[in-house]
N, C-alpha and C. Protein backbone atom coordinates (compact mmCIF):
# COMPACT_ATOMS: atom_id res chain seq x y z
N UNK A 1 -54.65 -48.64 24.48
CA UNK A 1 -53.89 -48.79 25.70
C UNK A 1 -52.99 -47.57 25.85
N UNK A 2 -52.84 -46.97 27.24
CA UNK A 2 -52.09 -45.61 27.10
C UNK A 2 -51.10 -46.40 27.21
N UNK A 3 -50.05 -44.97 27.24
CA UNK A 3 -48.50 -45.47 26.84
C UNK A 3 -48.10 -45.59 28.20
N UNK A 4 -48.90 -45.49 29.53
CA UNK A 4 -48.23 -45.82 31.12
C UNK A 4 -48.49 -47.22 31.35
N UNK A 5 -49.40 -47.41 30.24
CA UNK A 5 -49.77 -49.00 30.41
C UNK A 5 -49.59 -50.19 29.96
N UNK A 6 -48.93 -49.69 28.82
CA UNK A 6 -48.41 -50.06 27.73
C UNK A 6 -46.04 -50.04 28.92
N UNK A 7 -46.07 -49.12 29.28
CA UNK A 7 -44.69 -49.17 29.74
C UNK A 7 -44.61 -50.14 31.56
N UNK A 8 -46.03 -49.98 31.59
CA UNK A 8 -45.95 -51.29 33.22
C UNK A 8 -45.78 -52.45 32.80
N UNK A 9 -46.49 -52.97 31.00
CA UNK A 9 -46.54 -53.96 31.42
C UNK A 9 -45.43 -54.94 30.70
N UNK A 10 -44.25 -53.53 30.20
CA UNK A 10 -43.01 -54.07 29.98
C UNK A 10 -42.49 -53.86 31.64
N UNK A 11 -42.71 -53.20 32.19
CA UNK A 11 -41.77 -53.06 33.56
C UNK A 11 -42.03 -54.57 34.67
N UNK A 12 -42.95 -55.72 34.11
CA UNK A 12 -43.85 -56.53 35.18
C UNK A 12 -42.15 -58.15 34.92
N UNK A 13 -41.06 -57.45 33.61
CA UNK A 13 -40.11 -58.21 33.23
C UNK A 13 -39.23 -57.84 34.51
N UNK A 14 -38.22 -58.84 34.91
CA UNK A 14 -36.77 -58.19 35.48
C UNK A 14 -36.50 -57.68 34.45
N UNK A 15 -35.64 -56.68 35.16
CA UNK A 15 -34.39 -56.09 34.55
C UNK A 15 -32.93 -56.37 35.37
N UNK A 16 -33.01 -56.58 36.04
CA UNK A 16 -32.14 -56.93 36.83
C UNK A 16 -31.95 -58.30 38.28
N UNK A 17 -31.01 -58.32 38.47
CA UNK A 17 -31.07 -59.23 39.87
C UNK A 17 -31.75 -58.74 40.87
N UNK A 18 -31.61 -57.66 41.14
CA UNK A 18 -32.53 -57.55 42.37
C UNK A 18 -33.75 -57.29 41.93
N UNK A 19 -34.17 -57.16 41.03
CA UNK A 19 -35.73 -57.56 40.78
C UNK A 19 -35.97 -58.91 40.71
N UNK A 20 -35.01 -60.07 40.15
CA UNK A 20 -35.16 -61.30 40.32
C UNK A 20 -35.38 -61.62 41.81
N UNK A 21 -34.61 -61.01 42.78
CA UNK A 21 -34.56 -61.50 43.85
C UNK A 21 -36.24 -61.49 44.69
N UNK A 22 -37.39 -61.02 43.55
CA UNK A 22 -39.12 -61.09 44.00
C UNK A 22 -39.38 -62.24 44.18
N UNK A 23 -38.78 -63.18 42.98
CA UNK A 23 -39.25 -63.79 42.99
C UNK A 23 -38.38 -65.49 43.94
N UNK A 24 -39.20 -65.52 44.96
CA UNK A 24 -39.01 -66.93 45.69
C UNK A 24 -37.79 -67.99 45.14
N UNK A 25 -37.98 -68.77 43.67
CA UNK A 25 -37.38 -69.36 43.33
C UNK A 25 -35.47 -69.09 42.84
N UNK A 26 -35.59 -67.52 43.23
CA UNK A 26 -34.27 -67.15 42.94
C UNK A 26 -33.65 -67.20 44.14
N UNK A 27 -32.04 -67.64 44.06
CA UNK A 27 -31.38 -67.66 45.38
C UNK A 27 -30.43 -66.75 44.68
N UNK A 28 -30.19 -65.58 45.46
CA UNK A 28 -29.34 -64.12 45.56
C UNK A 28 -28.07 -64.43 46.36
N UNK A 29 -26.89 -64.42 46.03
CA UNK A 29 -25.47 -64.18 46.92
C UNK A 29 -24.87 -63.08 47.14
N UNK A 30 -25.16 -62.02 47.84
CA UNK A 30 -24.64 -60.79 47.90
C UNK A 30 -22.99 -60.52 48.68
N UNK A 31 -22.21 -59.63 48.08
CA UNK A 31 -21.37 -59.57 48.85
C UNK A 31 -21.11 -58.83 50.12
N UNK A 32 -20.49 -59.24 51.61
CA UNK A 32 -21.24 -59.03 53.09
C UNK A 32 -20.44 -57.59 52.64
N UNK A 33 -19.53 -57.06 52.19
CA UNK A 33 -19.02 -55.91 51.91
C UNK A 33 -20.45 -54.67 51.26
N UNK A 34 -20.03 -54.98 49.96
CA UNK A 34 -20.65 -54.29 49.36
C UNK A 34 -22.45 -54.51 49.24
N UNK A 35 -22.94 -55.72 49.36
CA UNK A 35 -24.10 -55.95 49.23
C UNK A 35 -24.36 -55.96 47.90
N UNK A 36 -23.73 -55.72 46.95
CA UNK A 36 -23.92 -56.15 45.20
C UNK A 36 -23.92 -57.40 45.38
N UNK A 37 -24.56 -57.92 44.46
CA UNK A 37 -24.99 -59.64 44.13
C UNK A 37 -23.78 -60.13 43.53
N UNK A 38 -23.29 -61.33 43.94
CA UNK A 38 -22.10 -62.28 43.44
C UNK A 38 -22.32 -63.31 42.25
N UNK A 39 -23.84 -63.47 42.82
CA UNK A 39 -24.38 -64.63 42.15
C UNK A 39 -25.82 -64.67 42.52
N UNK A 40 -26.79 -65.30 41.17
CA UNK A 40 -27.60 -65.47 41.05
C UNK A 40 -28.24 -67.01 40.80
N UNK A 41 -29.09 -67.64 41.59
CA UNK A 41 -29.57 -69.07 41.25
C UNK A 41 -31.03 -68.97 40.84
N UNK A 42 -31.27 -70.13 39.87
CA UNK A 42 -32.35 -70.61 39.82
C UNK A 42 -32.53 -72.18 39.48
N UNK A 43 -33.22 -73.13 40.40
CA UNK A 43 -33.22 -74.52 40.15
C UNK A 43 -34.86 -74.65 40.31
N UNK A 44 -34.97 -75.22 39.15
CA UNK A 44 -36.19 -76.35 38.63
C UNK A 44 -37.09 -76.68 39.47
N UNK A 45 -37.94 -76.61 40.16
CA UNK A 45 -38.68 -77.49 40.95
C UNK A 45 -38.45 -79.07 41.17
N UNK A 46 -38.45 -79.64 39.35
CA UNK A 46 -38.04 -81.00 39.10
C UNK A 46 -37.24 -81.64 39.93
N UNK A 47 -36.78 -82.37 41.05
CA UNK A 47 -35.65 -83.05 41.21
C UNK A 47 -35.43 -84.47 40.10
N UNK A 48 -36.10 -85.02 39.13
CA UNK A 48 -36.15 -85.30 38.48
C UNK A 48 -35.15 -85.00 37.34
N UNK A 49 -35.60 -83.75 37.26
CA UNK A 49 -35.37 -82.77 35.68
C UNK A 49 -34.11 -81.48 36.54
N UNK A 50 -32.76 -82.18 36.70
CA UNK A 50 -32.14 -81.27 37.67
C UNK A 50 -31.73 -79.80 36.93
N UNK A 51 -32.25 -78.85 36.25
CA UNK A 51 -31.80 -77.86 36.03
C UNK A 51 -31.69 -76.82 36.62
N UNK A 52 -30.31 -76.22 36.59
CA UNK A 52 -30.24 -74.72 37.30
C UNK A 52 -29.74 -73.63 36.28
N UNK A 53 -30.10 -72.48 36.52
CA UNK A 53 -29.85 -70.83 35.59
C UNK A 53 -28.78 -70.48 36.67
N UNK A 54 -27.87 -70.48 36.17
CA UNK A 54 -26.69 -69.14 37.13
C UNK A 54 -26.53 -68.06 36.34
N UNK A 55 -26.42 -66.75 37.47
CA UNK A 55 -26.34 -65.90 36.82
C UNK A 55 -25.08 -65.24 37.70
N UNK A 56 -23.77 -64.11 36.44
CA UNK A 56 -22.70 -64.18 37.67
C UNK A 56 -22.62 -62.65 36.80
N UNK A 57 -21.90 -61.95 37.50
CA UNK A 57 -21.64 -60.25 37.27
C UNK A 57 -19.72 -60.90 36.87
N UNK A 58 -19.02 -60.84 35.43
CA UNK A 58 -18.11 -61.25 34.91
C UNK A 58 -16.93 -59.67 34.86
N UNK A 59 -17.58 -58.87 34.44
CA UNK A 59 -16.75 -57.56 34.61
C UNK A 59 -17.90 -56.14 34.93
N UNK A 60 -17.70 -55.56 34.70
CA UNK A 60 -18.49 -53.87 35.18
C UNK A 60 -20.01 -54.21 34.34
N UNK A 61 -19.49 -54.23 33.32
CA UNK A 61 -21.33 -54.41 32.90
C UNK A 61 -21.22 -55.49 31.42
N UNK A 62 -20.79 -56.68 32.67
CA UNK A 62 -21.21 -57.98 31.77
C UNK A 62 -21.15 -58.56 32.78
N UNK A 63 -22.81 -59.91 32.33
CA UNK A 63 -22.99 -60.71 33.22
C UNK A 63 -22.81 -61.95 32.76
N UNK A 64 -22.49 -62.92 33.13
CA UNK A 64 -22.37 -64.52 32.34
C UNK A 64 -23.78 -65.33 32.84
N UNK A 65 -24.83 -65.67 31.69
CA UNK A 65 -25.62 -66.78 32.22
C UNK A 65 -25.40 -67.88 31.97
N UNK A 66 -25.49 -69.00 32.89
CA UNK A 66 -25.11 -70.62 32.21
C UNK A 66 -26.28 -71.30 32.72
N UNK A 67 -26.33 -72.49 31.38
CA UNK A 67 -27.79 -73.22 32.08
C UNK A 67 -27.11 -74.63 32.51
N UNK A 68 -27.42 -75.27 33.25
CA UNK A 68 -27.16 -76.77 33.60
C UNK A 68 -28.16 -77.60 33.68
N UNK A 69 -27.84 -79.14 33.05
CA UNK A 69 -28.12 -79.85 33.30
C UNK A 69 -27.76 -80.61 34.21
N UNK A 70 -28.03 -81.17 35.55
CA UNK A 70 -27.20 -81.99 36.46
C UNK A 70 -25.49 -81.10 36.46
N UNK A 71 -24.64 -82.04 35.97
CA UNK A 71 -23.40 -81.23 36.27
C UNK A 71 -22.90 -80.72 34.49
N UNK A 72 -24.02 -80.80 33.99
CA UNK A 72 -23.38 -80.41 32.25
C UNK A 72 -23.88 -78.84 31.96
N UNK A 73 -23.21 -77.95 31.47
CA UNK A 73 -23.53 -76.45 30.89
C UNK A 73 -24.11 -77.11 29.78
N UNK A 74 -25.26 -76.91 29.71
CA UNK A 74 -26.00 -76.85 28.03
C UNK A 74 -26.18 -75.83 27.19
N UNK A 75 -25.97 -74.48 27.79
CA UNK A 75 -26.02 -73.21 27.11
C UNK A 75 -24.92 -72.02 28.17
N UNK A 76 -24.56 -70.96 27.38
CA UNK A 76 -23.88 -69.88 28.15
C UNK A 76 -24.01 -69.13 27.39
N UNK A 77 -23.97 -67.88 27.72
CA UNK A 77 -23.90 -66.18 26.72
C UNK A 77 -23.58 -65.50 28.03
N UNK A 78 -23.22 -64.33 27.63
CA UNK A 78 -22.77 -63.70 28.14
C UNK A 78 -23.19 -61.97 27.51
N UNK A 79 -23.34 -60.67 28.28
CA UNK A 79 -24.44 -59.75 28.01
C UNK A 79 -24.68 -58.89 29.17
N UNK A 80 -25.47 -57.98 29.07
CA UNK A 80 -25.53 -56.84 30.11
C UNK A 80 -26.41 -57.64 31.15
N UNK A 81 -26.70 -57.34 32.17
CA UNK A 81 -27.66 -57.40 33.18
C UNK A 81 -28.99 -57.73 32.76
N UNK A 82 -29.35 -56.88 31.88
CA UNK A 82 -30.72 -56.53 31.50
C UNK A 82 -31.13 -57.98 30.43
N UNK A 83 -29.83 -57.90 30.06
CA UNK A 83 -30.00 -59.35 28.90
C UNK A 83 -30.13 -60.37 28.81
N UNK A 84 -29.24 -60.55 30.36
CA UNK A 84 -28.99 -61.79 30.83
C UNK A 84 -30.30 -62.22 31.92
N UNK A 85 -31.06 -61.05 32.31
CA UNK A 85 -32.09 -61.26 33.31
C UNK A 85 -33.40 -61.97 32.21
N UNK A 86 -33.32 -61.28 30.77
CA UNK A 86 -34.43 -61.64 30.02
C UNK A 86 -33.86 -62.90 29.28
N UNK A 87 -32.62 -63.34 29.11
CA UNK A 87 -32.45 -64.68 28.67
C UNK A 87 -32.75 -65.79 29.23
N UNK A 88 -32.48 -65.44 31.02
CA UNK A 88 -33.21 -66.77 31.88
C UNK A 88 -34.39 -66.50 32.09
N UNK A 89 -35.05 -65.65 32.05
CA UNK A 89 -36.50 -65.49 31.80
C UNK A 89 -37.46 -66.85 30.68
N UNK A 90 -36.46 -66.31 29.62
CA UNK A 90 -37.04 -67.20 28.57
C UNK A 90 -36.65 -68.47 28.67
N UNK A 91 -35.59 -69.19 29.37
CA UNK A 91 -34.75 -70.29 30.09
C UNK A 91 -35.73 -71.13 30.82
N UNK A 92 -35.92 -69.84 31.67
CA UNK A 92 -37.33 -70.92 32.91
C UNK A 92 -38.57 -70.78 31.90
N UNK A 93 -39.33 -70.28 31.19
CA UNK A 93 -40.33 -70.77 30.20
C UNK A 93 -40.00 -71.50 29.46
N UNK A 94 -38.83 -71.71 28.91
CA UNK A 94 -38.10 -73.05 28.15
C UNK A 94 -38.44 -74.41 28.90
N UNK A 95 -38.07 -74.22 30.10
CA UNK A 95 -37.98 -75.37 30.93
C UNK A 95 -39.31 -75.77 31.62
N UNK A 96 -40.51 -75.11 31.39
CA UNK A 96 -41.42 -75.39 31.71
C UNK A 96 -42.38 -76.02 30.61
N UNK A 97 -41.39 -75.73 29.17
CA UNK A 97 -41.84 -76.77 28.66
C UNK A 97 -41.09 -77.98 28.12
N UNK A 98 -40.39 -78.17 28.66
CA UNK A 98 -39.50 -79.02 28.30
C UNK A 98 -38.98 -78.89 26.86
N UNK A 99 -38.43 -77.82 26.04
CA UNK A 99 -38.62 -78.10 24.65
C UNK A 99 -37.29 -77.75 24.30
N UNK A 100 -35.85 -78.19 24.94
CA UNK A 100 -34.77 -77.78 24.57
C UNK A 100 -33.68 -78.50 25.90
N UNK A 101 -32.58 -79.08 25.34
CA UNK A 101 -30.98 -79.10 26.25
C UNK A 101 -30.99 -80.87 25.77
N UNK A 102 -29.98 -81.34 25.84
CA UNK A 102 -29.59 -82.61 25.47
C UNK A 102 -30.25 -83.82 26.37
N UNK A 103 -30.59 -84.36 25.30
CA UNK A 103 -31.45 -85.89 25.78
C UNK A 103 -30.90 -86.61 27.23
């Protein structure tokens, strides 16, 4: 595999919010000023299974992710952009298999 192909098919990850913002299931809050993102959503398909990923810009280059259950945080970290885009990454594959957050 060359190494352009080998580097797309790390690039096919976010790295950021506005690459999240491809995908449909993300809801983007930009500010009407600046147009930088305030906030980042992602909720479950499940209405069942109510989980949402927030994602929030906390200072210059730290972002806070929190996961919810209904109205409970089951997880938070906190991390660059890039970190926080690949932690809910692995969040929504978490949640697609159901294999993690309190009973």
């Amino acid at each position: 595999m060359s190494d352009e192909h080998s580097k797309k098919a790390c690039d096919d990850r976010p790295r950021s919010v506005d690459e999240l913002a491809f995908d449909p299931q993300w809801r983007i809050t930009r500010s009407s000023r600046s147009r930088r993102w305030v906030t980042a959503e992602y909720r479950a398909t499940d209405p069942e299974d109510p989980w949402v990923i927030g994602l929030t810009p906390i200072a210059h280059d730290l972002v806070a992710a929190i996961l919810w259950k209904g109205d409970i945080v089951t997880e938070h970290e906190r991390g660059s952009e890039t970190a926080m885009c690949e932690l809910a990454r692995r969040w929504i594959a978490r949640l697609g298999e159901q294999s993690f957050g309190p009973a």
